[in-house]
N, C-alpha and C. Protein backbone atom coordinates (compact mmCIF):
# COMPACT_ATOMS: atom_id res chain seq x y z
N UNK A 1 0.84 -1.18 0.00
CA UNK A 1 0.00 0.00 0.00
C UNK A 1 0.88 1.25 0.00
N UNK A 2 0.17 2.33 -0.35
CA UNK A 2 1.10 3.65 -0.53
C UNK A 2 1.10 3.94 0.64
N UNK A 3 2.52 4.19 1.51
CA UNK A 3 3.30 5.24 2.61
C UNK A 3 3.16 6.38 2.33
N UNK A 4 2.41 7.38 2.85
CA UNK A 4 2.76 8.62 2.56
C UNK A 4 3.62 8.93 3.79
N UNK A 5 4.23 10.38 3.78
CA UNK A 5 4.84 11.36 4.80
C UNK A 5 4.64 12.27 5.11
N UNK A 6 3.45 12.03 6.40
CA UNK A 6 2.33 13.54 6.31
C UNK A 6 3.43 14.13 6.59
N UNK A 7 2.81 15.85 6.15
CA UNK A 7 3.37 16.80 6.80
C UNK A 7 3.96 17.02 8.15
N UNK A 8 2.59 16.71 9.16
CA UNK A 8 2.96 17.06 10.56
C UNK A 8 4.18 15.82 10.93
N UNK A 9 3.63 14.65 10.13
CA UNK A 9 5.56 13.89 10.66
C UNK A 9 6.54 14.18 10.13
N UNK A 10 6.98 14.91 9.18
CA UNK A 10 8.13 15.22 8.73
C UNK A 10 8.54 16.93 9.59
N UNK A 11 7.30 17.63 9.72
CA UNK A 11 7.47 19.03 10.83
C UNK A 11 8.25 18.01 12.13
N UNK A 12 7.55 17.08 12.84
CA UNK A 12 7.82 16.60 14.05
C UNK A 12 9.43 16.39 13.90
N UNK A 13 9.52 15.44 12.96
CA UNK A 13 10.54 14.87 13.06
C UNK A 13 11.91 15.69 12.61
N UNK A 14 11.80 16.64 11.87
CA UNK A 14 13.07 17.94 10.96
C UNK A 14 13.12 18.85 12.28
N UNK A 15 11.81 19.85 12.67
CA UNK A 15 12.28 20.68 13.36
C UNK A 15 12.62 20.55 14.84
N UNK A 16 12.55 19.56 15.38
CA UNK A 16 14.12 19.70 16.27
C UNK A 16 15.56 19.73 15.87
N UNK A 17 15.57 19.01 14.66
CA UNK A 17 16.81 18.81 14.37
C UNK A 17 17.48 20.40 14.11
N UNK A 18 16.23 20.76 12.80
CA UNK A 18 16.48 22.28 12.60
C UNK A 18 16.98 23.36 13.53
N UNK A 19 15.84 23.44 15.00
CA UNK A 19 16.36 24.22 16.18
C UNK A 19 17.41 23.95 16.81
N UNK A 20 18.01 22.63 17.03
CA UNK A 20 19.24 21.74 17.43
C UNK A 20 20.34 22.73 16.56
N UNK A 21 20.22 22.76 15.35
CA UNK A 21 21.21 23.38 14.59
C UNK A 21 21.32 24.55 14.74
N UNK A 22 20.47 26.10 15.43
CA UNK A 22 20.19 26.72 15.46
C UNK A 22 19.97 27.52 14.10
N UNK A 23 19.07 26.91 13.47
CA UNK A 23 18.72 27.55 12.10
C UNK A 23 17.60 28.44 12.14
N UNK A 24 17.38 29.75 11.43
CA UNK A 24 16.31 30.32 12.20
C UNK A 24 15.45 30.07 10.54
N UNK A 25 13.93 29.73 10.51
CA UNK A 25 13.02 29.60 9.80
C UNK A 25 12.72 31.04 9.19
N UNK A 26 12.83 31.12 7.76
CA UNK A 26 12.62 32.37 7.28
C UNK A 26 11.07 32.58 6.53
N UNK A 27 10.64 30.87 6.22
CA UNK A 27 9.37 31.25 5.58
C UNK A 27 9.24 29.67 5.56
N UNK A 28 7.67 29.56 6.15
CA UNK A 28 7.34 28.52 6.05
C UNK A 28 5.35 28.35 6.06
N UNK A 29 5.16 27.43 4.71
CA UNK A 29 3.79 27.33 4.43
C UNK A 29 3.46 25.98 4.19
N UNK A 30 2.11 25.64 4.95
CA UNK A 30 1.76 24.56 4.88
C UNK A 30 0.27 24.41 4.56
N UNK A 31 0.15 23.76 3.44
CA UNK A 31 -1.27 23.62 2.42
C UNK A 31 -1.93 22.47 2.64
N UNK A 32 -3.03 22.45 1.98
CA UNK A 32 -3.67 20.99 2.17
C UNK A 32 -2.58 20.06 1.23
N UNK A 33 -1.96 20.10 0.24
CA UNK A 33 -1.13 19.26 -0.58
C UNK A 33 0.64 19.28 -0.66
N UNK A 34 1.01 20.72 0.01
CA UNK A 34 2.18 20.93 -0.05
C UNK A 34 2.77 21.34 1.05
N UNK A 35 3.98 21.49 1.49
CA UNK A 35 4.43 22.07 2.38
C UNK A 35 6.00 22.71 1.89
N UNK A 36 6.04 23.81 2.73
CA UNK A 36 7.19 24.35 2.21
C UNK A 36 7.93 24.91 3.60
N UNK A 37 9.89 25.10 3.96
CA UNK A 37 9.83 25.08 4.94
C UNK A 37 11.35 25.87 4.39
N UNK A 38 11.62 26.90 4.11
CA UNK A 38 13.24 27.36 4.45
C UNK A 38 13.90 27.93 5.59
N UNK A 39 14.96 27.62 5.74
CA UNK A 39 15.70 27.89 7.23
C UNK A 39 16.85 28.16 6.93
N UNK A 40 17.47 29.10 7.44
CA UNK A 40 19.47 29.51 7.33
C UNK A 40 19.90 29.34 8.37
N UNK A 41 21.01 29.64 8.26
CA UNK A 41 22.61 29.65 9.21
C UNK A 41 22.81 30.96 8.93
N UNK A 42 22.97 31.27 10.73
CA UNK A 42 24.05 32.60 10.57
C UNK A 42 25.46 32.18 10.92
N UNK A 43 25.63 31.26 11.42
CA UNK A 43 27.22 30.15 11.67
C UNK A 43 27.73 29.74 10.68
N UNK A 44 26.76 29.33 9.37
CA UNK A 44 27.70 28.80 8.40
C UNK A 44 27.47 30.18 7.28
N UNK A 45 28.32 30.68 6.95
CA UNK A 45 28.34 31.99 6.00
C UNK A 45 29.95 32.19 5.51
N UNK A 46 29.66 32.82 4.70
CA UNK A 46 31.06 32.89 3.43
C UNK A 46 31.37 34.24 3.36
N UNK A 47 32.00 35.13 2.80
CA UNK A 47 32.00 36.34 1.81
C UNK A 47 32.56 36.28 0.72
N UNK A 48 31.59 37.20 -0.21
CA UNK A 48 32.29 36.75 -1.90
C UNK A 48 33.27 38.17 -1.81
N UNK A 49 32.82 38.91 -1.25
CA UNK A 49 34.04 39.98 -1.17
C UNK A 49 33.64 40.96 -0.11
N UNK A 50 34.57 42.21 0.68
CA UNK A 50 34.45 42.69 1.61
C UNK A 50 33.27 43.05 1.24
N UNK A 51 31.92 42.79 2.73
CA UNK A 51 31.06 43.38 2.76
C UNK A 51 30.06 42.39 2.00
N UNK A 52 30.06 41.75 1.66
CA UNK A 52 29.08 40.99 0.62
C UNK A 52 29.09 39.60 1.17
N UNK A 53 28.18 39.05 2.19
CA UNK A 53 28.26 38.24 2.97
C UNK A 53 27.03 37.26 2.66
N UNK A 54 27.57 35.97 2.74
CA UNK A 54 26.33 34.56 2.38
C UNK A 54 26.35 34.12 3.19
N UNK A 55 25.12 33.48 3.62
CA UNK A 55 24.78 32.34 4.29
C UNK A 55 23.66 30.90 4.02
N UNK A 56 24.31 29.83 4.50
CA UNK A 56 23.83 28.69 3.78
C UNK A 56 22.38 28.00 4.50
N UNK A 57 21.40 27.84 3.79
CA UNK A 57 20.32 27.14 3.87
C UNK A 57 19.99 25.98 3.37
N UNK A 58 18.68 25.93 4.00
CA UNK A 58 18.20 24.58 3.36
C UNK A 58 16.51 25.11 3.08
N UNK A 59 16.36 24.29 1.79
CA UNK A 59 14.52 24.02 1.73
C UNK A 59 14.46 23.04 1.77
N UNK A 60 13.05 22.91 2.81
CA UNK A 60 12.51 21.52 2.34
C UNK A 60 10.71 21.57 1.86
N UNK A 61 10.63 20.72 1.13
CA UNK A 61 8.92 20.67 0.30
C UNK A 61 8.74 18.89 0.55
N UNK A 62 7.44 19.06 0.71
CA UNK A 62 6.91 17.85 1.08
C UNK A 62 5.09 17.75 -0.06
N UNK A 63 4.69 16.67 -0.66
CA UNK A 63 3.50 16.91 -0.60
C UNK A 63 2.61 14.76 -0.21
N UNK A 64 2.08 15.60 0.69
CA UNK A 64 1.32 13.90 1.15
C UNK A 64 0.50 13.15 0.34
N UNK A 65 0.16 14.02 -0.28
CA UNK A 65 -0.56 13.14 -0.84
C UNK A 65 -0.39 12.72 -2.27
N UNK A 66 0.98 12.67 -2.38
CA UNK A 66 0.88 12.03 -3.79
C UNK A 66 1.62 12.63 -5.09
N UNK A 67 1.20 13.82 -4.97
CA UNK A 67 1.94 15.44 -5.45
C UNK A 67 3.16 15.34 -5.90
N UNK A 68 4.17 14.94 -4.43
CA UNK A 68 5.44 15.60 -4.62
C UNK A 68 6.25 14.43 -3.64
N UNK A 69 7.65 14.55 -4.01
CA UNK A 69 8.34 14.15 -3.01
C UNK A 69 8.79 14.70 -1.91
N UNK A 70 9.15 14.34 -1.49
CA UNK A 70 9.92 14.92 0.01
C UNK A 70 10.97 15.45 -0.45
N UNK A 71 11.53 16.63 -0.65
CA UNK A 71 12.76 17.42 -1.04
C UNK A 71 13.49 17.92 -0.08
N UNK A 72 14.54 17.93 -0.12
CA UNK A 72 15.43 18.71 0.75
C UNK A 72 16.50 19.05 0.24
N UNK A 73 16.76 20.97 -0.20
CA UNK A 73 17.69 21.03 -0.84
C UNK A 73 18.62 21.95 -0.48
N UNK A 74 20.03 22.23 -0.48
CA UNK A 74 20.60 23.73 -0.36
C UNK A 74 20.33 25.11 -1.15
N UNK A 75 20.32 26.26 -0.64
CA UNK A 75 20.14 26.90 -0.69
C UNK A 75 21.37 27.94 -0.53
N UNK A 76 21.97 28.80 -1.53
CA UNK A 76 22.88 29.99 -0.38
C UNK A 76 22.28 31.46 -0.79
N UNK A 77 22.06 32.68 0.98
CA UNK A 77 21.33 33.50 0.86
C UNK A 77 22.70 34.60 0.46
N UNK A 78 22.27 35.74 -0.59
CA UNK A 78 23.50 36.39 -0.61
C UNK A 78 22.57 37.86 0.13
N UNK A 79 23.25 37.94 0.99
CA UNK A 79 22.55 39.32 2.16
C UNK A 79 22.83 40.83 1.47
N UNK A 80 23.97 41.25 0.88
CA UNK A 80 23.98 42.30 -0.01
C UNK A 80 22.71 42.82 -0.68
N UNK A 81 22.21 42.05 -1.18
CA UNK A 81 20.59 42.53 -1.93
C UNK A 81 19.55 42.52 -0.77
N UNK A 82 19.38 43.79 -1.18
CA UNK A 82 18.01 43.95 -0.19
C UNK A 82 16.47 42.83 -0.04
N UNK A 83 16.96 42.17 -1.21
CA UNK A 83 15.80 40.98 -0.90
C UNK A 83 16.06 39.86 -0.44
N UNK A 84 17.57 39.86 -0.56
CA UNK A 84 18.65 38.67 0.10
C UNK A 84 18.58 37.69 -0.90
N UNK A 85 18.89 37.82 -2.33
CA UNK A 85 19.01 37.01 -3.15
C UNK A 85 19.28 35.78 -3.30
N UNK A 86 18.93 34.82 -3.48
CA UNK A 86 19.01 33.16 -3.41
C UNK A 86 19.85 32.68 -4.48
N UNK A 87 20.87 31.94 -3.95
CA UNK A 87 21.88 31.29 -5.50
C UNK A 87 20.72 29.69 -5.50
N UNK A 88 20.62 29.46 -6.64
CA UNK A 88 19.38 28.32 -6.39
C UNK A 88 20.06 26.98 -6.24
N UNK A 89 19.35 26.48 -6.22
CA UNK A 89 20.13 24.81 -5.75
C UNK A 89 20.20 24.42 -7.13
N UNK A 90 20.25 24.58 -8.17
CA UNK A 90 20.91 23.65 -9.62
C UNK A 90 22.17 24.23 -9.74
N UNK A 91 22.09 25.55 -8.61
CA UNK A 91 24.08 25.54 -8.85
C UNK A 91 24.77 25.10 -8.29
N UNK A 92 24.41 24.31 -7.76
CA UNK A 92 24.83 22.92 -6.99
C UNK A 92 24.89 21.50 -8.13
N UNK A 93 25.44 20.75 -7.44
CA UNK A 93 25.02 19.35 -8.49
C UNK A 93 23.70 19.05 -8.31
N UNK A 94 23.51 18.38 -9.35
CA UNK A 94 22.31 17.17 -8.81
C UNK A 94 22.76 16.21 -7.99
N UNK A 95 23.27 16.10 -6.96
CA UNK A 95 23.67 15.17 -5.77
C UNK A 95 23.47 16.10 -4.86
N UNK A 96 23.36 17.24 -4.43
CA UNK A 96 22.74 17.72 -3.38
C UNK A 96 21.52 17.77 -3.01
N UNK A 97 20.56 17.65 -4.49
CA UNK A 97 19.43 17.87 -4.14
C UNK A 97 19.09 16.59 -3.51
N UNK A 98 18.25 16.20 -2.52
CA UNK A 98 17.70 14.57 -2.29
C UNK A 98 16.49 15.34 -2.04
N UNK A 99 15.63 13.86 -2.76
CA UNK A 99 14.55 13.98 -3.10
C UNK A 99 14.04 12.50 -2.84
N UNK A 100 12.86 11.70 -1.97
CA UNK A 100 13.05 10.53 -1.78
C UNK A 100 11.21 10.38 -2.00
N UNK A 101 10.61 9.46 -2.55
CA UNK A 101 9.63 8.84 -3.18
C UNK A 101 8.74 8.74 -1.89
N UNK A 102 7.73 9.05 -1.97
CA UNK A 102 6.94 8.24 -0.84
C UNK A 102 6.40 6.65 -1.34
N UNK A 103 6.73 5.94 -0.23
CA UNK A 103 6.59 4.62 -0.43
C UNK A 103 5.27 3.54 -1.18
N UNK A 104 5.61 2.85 -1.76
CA UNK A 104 4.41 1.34 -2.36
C UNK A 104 3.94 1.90 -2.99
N UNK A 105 2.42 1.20 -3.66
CA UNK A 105 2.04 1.26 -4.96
C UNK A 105 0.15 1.41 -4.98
N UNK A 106 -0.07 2.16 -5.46
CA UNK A 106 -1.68 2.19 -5.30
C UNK A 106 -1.98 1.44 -5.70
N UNK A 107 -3.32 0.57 -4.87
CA UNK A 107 -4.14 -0.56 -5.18
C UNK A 107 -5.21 -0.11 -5.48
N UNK A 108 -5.65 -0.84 -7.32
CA UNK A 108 -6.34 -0.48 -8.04
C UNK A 108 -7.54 -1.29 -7.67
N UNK A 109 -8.67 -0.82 -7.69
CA UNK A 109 -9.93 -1.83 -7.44
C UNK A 109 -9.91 -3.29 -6.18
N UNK A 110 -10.42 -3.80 -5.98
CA UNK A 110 -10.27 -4.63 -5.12
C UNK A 110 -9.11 -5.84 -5.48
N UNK A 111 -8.40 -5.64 -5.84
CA UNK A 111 -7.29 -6.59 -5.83
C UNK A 111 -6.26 -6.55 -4.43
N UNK A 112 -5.90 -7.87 -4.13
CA UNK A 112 -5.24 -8.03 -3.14
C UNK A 112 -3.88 -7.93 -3.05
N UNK A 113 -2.88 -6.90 -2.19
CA UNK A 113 -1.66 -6.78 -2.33
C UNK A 113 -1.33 -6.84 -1.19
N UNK A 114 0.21 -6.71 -1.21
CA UNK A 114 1.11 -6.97 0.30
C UNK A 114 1.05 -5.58 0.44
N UNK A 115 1.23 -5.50 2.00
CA UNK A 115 0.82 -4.32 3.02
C UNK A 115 2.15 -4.84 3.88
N UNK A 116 2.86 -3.75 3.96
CA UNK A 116 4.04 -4.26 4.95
C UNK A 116 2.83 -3.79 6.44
N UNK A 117 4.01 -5.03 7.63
CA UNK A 117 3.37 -4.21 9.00
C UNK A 117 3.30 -2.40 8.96
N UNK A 118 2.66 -2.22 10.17
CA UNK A 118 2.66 -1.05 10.69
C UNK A 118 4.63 -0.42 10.98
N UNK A 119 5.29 -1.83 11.61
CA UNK A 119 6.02 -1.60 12.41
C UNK A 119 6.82 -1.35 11.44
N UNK A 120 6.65 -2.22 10.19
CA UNK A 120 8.08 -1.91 9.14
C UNK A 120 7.74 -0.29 8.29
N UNK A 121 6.34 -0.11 7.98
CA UNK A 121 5.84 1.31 7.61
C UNK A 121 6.83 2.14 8.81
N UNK A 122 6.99 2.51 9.79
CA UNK A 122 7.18 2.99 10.59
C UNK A 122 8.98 3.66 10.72
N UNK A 123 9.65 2.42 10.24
CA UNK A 123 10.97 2.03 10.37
C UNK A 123 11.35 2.31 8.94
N UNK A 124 10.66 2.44 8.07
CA UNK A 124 10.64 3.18 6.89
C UNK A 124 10.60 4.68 6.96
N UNK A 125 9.59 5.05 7.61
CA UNK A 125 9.57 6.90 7.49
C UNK A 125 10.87 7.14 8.56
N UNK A 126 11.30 6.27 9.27
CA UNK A 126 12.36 6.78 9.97
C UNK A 126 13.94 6.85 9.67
N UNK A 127 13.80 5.77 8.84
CA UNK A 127 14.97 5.70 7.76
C UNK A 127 14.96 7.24 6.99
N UNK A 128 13.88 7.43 6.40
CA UNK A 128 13.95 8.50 5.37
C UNK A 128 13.92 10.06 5.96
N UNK A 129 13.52 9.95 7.76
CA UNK A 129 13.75 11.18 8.09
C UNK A 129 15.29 11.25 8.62
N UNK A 130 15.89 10.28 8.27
CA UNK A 130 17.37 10.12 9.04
C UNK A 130 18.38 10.66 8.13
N UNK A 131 17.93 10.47 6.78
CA UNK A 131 18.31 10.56 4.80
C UNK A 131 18.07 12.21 5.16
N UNK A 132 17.21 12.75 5.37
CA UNK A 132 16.82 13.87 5.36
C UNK A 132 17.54 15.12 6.44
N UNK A 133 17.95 14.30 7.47
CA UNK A 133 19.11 14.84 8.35
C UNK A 133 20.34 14.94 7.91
N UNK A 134 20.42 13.93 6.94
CA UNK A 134 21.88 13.94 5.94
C UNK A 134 21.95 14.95 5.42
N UNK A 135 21.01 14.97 4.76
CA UNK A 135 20.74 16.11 3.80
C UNK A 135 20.96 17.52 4.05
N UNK A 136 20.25 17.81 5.16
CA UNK A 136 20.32 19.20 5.95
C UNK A 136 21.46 19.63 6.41
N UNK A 137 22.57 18.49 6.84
CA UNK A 137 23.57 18.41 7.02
C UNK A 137 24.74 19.01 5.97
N UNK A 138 24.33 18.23 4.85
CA UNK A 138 24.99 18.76 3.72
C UNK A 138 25.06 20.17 3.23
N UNK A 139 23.75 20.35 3.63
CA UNK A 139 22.96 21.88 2.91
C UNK A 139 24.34 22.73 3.82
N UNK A 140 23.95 22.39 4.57
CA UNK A 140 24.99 23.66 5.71
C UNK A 140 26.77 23.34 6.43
N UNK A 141 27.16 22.31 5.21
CA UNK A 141 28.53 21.47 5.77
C UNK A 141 29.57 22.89 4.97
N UNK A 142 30.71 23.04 5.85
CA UNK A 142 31.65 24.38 5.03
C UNK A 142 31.95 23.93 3.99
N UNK A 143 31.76 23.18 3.38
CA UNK A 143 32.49 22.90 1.58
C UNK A 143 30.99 23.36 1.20
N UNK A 144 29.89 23.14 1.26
CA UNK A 144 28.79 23.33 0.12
C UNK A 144 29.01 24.47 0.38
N UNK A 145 29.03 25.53 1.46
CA UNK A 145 29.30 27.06 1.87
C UNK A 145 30.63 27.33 0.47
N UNK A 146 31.51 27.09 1.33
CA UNK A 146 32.96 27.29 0.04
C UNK A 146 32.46 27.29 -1.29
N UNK A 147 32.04 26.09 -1.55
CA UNK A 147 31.54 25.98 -3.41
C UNK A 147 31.11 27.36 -3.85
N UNK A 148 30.01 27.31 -2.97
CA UNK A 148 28.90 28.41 -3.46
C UNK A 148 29.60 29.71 -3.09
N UNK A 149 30.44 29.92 -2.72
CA UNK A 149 31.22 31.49 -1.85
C UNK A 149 32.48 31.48 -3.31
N UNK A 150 32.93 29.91 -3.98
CA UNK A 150 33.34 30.03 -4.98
C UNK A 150 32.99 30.40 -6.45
N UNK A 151 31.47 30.01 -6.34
CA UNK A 151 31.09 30.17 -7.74
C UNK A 151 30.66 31.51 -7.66
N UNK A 152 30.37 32.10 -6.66
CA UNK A 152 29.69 34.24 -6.32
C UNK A 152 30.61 34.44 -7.07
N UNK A 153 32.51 34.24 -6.66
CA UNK A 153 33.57 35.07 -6.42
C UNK A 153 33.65 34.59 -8.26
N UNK A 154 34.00 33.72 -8.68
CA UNK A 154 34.03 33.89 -10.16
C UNK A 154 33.17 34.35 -10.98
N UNK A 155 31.83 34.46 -10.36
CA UNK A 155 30.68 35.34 -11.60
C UNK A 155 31.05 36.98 -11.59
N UNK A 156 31.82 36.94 -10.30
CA UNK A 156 32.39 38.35 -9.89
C UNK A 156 33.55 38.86 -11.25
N UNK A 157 33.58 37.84 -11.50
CA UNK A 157 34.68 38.39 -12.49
C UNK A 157 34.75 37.99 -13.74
N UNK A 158 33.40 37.95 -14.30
CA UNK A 158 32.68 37.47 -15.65
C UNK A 158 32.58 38.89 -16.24
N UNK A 159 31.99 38.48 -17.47
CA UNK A 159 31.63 40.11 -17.94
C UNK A 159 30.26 40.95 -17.62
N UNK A 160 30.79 42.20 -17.74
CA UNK A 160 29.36 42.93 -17.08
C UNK A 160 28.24 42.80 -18.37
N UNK A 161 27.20 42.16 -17.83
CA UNK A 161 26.07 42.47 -18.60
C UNK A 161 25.28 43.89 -18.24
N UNK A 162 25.59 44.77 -19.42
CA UNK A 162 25.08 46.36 -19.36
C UNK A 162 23.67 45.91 -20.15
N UNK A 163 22.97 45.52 -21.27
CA UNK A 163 22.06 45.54 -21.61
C UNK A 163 21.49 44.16 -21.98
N UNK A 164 20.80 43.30 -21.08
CA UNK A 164 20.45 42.08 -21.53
C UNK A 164 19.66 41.83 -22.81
N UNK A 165 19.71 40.79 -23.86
CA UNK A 165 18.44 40.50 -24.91
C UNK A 165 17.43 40.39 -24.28
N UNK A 166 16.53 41.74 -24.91
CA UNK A 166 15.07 41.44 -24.42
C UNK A 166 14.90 42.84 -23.86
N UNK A 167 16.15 43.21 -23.35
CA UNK A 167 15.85 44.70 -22.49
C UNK A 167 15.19 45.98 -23.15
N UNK A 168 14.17 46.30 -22.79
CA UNK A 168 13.90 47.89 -23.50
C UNK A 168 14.75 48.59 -22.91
């Protein structure tokens, strides 16, 4: 049968870890289908040059019912811009992002299928909130910081785009 990962167990189970880390929550929404949850570090932060200071996050998105996977990805905030500009997570590899399936297979009409126990359902979402501590981990480890404090400092010294295609 299909495992989902409600919301409120993946809230239960992330934000201690989150407060443990002292990450402070910058925006977080929770829908009937989705959930959305970003959080930074003021401990883990970079500068791409004097005065121009990053710090590393994480998102995570969830949807229970079916929607979406469970995501958990890095994030780095660049604080210079008054809106605090986001370097997005594809400038990262695709190995940072984890993204993990909610479990089994919908049963179509009355046909009979295997149903793991309760206990192994259980030992399953806990595995995957453990994957997900990895993850968060990663989001905010000083090399993903470095990378991303590396790739600012070389766009720093790309060419200036004065008039983009498209610009009036």
């Amino acid at each position: 049968a299909y495992l989902r990962l409600d919301h409120e167990y993946v809230l239960m189970a992330l934000m201690p870890y989150i407060q443990q880390l002292g990450l402070t929550i910058v925006s977080c929404n929770v829908s009937d289908d989705r959930l959305y949850v970003k959080a930074v570090s003021d401990k883990r932060t970079g500068e791409v040059k004097k005065g121009d200071v990053i710090r590393s996050g994480v998102s995570i998105s969830n949807g229970e019912i079916g929607n979406a996977k469970l995501e958990i990805s890095p994030f780095i905030e660049r604080l210079v811009c008054l809106n605090g500009l986001a370097l997005p997570d594809n400038a990262f590899s695709n190995a940072s992002r984890t993204r993990m399936r909610h479990s089994g297979s919908r049963i179509k009409g009355e046909a009979v299928a295997f149903v793991a126990s309760r206990d192994t359902q259980y030992k399953e979402i806990e595995a995957k909130m453990a994957h997900a501590r990895d993850a968060i981990d990663f989001a905010l480890h000083p090399d993903t910081v470095s990378h991303a404090t590396g790739l600012l400092r070389d766009a720093q010294d790309g060419p200036q785009i004065i008039r983009p295609l498209g610009a009036a």
